[in-house]
Each structure stands twice: as structure tokens, then as C-alpha cells.
Protein backbone atom coordinates (compact mmCIF):
# COMPACT_ATOMS: atom_id res chain seq x y z
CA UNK A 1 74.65 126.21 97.82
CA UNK A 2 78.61 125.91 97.56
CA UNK A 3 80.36 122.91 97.72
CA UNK A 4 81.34 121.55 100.81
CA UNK A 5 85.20 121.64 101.33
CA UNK A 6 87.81 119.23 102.51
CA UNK A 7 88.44 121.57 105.32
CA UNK A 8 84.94 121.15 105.97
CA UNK A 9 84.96 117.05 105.29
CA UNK A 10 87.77 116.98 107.83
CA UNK A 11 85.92 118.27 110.99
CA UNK A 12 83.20 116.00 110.74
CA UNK A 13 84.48 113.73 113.16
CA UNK A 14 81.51 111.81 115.02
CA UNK A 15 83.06 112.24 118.55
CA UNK A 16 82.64 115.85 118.14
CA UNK A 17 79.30 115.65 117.76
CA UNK A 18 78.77 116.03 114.01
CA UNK A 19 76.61 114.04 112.05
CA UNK A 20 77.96 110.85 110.20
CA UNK A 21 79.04 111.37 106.96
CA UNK A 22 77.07 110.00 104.32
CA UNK A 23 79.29 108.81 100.70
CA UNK A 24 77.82 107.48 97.59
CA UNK A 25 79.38 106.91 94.02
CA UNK A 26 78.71 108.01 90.84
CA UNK A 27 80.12 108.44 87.27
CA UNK A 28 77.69 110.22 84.85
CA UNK A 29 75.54 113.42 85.40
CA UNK A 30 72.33 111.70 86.32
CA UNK A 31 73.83 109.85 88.89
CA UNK A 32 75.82 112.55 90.46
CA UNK A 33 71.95 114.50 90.23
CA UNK A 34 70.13 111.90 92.00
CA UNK A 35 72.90 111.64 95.02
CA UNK A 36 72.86 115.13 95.30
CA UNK A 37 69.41 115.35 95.89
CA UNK A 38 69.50 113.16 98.37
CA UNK A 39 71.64 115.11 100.85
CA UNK A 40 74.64 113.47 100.31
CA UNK A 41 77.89 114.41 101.58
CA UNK A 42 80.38 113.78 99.28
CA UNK A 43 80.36 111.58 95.89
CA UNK A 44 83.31 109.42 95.08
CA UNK A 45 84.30 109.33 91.22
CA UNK A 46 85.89 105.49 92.06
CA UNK A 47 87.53 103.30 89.70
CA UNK A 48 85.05 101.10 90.74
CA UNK A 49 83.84 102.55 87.24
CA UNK A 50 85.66 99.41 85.75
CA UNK A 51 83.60 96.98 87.51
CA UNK A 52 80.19 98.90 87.37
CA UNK A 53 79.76 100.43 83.97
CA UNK A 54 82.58 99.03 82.06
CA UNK A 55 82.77 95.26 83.09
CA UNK A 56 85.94 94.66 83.92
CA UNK A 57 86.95 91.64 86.83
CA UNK A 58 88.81 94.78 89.08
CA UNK A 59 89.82 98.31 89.42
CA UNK A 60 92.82 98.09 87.49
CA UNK A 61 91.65 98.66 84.01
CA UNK A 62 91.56 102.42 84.28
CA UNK A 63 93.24 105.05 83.71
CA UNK A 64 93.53 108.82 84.46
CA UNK A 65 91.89 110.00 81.52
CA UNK A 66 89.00 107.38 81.74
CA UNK A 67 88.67 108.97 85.15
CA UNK A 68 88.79 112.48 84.33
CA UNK A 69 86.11 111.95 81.71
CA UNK A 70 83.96 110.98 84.77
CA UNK A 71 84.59 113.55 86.61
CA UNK A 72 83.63 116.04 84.14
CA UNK A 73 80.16 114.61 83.43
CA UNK A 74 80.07 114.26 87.17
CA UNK A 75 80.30 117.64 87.89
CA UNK A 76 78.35 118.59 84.75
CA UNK A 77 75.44 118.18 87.81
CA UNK A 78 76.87 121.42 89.94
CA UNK A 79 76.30 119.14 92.78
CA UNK A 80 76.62 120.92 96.61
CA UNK A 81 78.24 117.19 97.86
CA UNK A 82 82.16 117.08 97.67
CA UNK A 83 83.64 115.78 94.71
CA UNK A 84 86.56 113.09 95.01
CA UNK A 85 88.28 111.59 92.83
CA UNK A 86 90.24 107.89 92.70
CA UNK A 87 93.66 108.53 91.32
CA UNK A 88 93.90 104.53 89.65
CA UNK A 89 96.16 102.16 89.60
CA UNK A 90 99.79 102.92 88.59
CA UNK A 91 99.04 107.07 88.71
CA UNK A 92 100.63 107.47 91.99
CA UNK A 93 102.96 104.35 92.46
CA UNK A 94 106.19 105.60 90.27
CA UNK A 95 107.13 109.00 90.51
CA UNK A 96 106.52 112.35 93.04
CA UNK A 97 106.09 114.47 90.46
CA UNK A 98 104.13 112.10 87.70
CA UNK A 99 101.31 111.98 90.80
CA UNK A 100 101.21 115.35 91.64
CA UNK A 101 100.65 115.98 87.45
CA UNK A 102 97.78 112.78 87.15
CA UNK A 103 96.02 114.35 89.93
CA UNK A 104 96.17 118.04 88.94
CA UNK A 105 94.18 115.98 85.39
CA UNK A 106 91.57 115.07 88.30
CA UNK A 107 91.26 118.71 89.82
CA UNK A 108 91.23 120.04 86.52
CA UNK A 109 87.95 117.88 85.42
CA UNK A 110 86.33 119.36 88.57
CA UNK A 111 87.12 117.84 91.35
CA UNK A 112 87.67 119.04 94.31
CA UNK A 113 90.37 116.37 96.49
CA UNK A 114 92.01 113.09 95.60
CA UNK A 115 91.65 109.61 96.66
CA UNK A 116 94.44 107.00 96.82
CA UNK A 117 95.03 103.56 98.25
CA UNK A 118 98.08 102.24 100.83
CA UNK A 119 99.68 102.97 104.11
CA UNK A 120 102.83 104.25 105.20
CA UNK A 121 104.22 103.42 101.77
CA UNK A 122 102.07 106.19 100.23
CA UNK A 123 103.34 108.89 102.63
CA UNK A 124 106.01 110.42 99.98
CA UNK A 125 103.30 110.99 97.50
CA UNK A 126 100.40 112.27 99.91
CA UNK A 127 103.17 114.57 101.03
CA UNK A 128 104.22 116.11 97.54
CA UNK A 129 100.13 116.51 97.09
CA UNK A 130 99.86 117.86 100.02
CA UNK A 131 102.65 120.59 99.08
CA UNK A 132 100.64 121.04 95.57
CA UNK A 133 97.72 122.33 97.62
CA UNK A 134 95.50 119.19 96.81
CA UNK A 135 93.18 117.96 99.75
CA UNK A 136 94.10 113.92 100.04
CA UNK A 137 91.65 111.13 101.35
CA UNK A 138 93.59 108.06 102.08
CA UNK A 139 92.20 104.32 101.80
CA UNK A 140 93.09 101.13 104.29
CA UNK A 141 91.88 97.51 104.25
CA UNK A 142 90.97 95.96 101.96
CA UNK A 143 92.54 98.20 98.87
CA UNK A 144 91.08 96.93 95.56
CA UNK A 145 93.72 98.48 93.66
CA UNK A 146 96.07 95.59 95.34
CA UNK A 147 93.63 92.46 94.85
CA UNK A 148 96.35 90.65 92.82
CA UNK A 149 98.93 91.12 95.49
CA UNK A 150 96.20 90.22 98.29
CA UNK A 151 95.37 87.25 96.15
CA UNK A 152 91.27 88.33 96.07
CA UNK A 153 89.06 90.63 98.17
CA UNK A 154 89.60 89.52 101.12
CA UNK A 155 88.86 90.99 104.58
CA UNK A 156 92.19 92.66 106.10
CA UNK A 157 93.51 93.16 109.64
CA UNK A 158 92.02 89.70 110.96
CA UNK A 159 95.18 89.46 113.12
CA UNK A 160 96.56 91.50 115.72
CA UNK A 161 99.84 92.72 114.02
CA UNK A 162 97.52 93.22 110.90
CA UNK A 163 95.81 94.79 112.67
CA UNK A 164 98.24 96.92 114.70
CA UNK A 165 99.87 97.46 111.67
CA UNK A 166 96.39 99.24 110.21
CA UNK A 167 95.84 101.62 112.90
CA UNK A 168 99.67 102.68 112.71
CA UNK A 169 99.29 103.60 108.76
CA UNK A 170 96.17 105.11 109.73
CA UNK A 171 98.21 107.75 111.65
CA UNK A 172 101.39 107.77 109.77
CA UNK A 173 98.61 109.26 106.91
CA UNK A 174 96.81 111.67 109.00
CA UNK A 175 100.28 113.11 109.55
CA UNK A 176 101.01 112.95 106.43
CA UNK A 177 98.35 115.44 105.88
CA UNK A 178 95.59 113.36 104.57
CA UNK A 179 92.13 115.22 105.67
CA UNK A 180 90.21 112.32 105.95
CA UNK A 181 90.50 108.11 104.83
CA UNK A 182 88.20 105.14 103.73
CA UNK A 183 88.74 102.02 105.68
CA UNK A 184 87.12 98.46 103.82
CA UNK A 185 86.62 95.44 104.30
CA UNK A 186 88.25 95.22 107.95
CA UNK A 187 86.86 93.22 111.39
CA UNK A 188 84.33 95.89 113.07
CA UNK A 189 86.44 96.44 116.21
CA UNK A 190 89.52 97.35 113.64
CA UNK A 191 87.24 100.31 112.01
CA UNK A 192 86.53 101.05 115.59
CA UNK A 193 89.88 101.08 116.61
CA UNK A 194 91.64 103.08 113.87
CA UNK A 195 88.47 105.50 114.41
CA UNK A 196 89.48 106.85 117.71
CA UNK A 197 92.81 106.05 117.10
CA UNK A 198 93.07 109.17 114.16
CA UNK A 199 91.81 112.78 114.59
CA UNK A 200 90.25 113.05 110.97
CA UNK A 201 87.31 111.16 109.70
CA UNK A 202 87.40 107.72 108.75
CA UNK A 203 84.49 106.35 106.04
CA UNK A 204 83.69 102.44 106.57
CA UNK A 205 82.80 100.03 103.90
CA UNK A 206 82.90 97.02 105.12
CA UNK A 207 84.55 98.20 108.83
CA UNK A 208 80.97 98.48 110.77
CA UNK A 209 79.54 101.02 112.69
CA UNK A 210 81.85 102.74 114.62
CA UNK A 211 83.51 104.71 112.05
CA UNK A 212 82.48 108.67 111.15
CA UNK A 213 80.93 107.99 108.08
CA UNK A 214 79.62 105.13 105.31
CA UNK A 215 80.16 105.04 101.81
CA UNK A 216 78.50 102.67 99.29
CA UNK A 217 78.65 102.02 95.32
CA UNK A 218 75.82 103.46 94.19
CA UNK A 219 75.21 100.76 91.57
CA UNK A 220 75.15 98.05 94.55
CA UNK A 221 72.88 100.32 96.77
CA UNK A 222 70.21 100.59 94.54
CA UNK A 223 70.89 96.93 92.89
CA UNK A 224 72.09 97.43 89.39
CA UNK A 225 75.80 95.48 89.69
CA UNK A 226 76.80 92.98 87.55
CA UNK A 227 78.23 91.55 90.01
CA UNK A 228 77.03 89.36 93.54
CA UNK A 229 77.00 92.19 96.35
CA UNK A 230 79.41 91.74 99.23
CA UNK A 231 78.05 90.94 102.64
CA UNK A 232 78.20 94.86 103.58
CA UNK A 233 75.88 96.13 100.81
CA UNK A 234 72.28 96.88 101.71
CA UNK A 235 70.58 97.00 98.53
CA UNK A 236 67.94 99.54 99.06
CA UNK A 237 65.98 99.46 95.83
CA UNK A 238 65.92 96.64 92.81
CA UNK A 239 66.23 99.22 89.85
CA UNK A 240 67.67 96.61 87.69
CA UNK A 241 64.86 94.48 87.70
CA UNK A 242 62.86 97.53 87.07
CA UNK A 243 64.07 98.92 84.01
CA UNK A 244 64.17 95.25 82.36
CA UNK A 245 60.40 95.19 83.01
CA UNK A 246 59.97 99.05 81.87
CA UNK A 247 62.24 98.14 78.42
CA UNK A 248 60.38 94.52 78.32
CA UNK A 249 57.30 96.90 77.82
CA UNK A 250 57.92 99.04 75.72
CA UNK A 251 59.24 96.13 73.45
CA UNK A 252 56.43 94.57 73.67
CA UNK A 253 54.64 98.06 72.55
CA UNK A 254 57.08 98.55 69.63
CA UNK A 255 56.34 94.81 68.36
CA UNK A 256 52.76 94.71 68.96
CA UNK A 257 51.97 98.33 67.69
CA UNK A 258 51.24 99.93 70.67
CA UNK A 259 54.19 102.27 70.35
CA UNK A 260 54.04 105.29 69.44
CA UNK A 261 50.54 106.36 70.06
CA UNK A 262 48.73 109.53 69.04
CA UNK A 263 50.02 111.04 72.35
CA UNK A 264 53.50 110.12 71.04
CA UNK A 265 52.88 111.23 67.02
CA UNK A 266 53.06 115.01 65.69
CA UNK A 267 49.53 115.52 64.07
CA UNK A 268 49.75 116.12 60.48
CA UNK A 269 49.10 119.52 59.12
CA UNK A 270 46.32 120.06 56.79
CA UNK A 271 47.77 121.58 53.57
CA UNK A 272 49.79 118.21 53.62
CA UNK A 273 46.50 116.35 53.79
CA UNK A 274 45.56 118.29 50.32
């Protein structure tokens, strides 16, 4: 099955009667294996990568070629789900033509669009991606990337200029040629708004129901973070606690000498017995 395309992504709006669209993380080849198994729609290299496998406080401690690396063992999986990438912090903030060369690095490691975080203010740069031919998801809300400036995570557009102000970069995006956007961490009726407000899909975290599609960390969903989930992760399975009990066992098999068995031990030939 091929990949599905941004072209493809950009269509699904809900209104039109196409099926929510489903995102999930991930950052190694088992992980991208799993999702895609599951049917989903697109996987999201994040930088969340610095908070879920490499420990860091935020998103910031990432680069490009941290990234990249990601998106190679990624798409080491051949997965059927579209592959975005986050461009991180500082790769798309500076210069036109320094973002249009950090995210051909992203393309280049296999995937197939862009992500990057900010309204109106990113307009210049989705623009000169847009002229390189790379498909551009935008992100609203609550933008990780800016916690320091936002002075935490904190849920955006609780106003009504913030959140006028939301809906208004949500369209000054789409036509900037963005072909679709994630919206976090915003009031429900803000998702809802900015939804009908744009003609190209719009992926909640955190901005409730109304929106085209959901995307979750797949680290959160299936409760292995590090860190305490935010209130609009549904943890779906506990495989934390399960693999400390499967290792706890197997320690306890190595220490006790229950491991390896004779199903686990290469039977000795019998010349060397002689």
C-alpha cells in the first residue's frame, strides 16, 4: 500500500464527510510498526522525542540531525501512514533559506511533509517551503516550542482576542499554503471555531472534539512517559508497568537459575562430550 499524501491528508476534512483523522507519534522502527498496524493515519516524528526518550524538561533540546536520525529509523518500518516531521526549535526562526535547507535534512531521512509551530509570524517561512515543493502542517495553541516565552504549558486562547487572534493565524496559514495544522491545548469551542473557520484539516490535542482529527504521544497513550499525563491523554494501556514486571522476572530467573533453560541452551554435540 503507498503512502498516503499530503494532498490526500488535506481533503480529509470532517464536514465533507470523511472520516476523522487518526495521529500517533513515534521515533524508532518498532514504534512506527506497531502504529502502522493499527490503521493509523499519519505518524508525527515530534520533538516531543526530548521529553519521551531522551529526558529532557521541553522540546527545545533538539536538533535537526537528532530529528533526522528519527526519521530514518522511522521509516526503516515502510509504514502506509504519512510521515511528518517537527522541524525544532531554532530550524525555522532565522533565515528563509536556512529553513528551507533544515527541512530538505527532514525529507531527505524519509519524510514525507514538515511540521512547524506559530501563526502569522511563520507565514514567510511556510511560504519559501511551500515554493520548495514541501507539504507544510502548521501548529496553534499551545506551541511547546514557545513554553519559555508562554511561561509553562498553559492552555491558550482563554480570551476572546486570544482567541480571535487564533482563528485569524489559523487562516493567514491555510493561505499561506499550509495543507493541514495541529491545534493544542485550546478551550473546546476555540478548536471548534478555528475548525470551520479553515478549509484544511485541523488535528486537536487538547482542543476537544470538534476538530477533523486527534493526535496523541504515543508514549502517553499507551502509558510509558516519564512524565504526569496532561488532562487530554487517555492512557489506553499500562505498558510501563508491564515490562517492569516482565524484566522483574526474568531477573528474578537470571538470579535464581531459572534462566536460561534447556529450551534456551544449544545442546552439546557428542564428539565434544568424548
Amino acid at each position: 500500500m503507498s503512502q498516503l499524501s499530503a494532498p490526500q491528508i488535506r481533503r480529509r476534512k470532517r464536514r465533507n464527510g470523511a472520516e476523522p483523522i487518526v495521529m500517533v507519534t513515534a521515533y524508532d522502527e518498532p514504534g512506527a510498526r506497531y502504529v502502522d498496524a493499527a490503521g493509523v493515519d499519519m505518524i508525527l516524528v515530534g520533538d516531543s522525542v526530548a521529553n519521551v526518550m531522551l529526558g529532557h524538561e521541553d522540546t527545545m533540546h533538539v536538533s535537526v540531525e537528532e530529528i533526522a536520525h528519527h526519521v530514518r529509523a522511522v521509516c526503516a518500518a515502510r509504514p502506509s501512514a504519512h510521515v511528518v516531521a517537527d522541524l525544532p526549535w531554532l530550524s525555522y526562526h532565522v533565515d528563509r533559506a536556512d529553513t528551507v535547507r533544515n527541512a530538505a535534512t527532514l525529507i531527505r531521512a524519509g519524510a514525507s511533509s514538515v511540521k512547524l509551530e506559530g501563526g502569522r509570524v511563520r507565514v514567510e517561512m511556510i511560504t519559501a517551503l511551500v515554493d520548495a515543493e514541501i507539504p507544510v502542517m502548521g501548529h496553534l495553541g499551545l506551541t511547546p516550542q514557545s513554553v519559555l516565552a508562554f511561561g509553562g504549558f498553559k492552555v491558550q486562547g482563554k480570551t476572546r482576542e486570544a482567541a480571535k487572534m487564533l482563528v485569524e493565524d489559523a487562516l493567514a496559514l491555510e493561505a499561506a499554503g499550509v495543507y493541514a495544522m495541529v491545534v493544542e491545548g485550546v478551550p473546546s469551542e476555540v478548536g471548534r471555531w478555528i475548525t470551520e473557520a479553515t478549509s484544511v484539516p485541523v488535528i486537536g490535542i487538547g482542543a476537544g472534539a470538534d476538530t477533523d482529527g486527534q493526535v496523541l504521544v504515543f508514549h502517553d497513550l499507551l502509558g510509558m512517559s516519564n512524565r504526569t499525563p496532561a488532562k487530554f491523554v487517555r492512557q489506553y494501556a499500562d505498558l510501563g508497568a508491564a515490562i517492569t514486571e516482565a524484566v522483574s522476572r526474568y531477573t528474578a530467573d537470571v538470579r535464581g537459575g531459572h534462566f536460561p533453560g534447556p529450551d534456551e541452551t544449544y545442546a552439546t554435540p557428542p564428539e565434544l562430550l568424548d
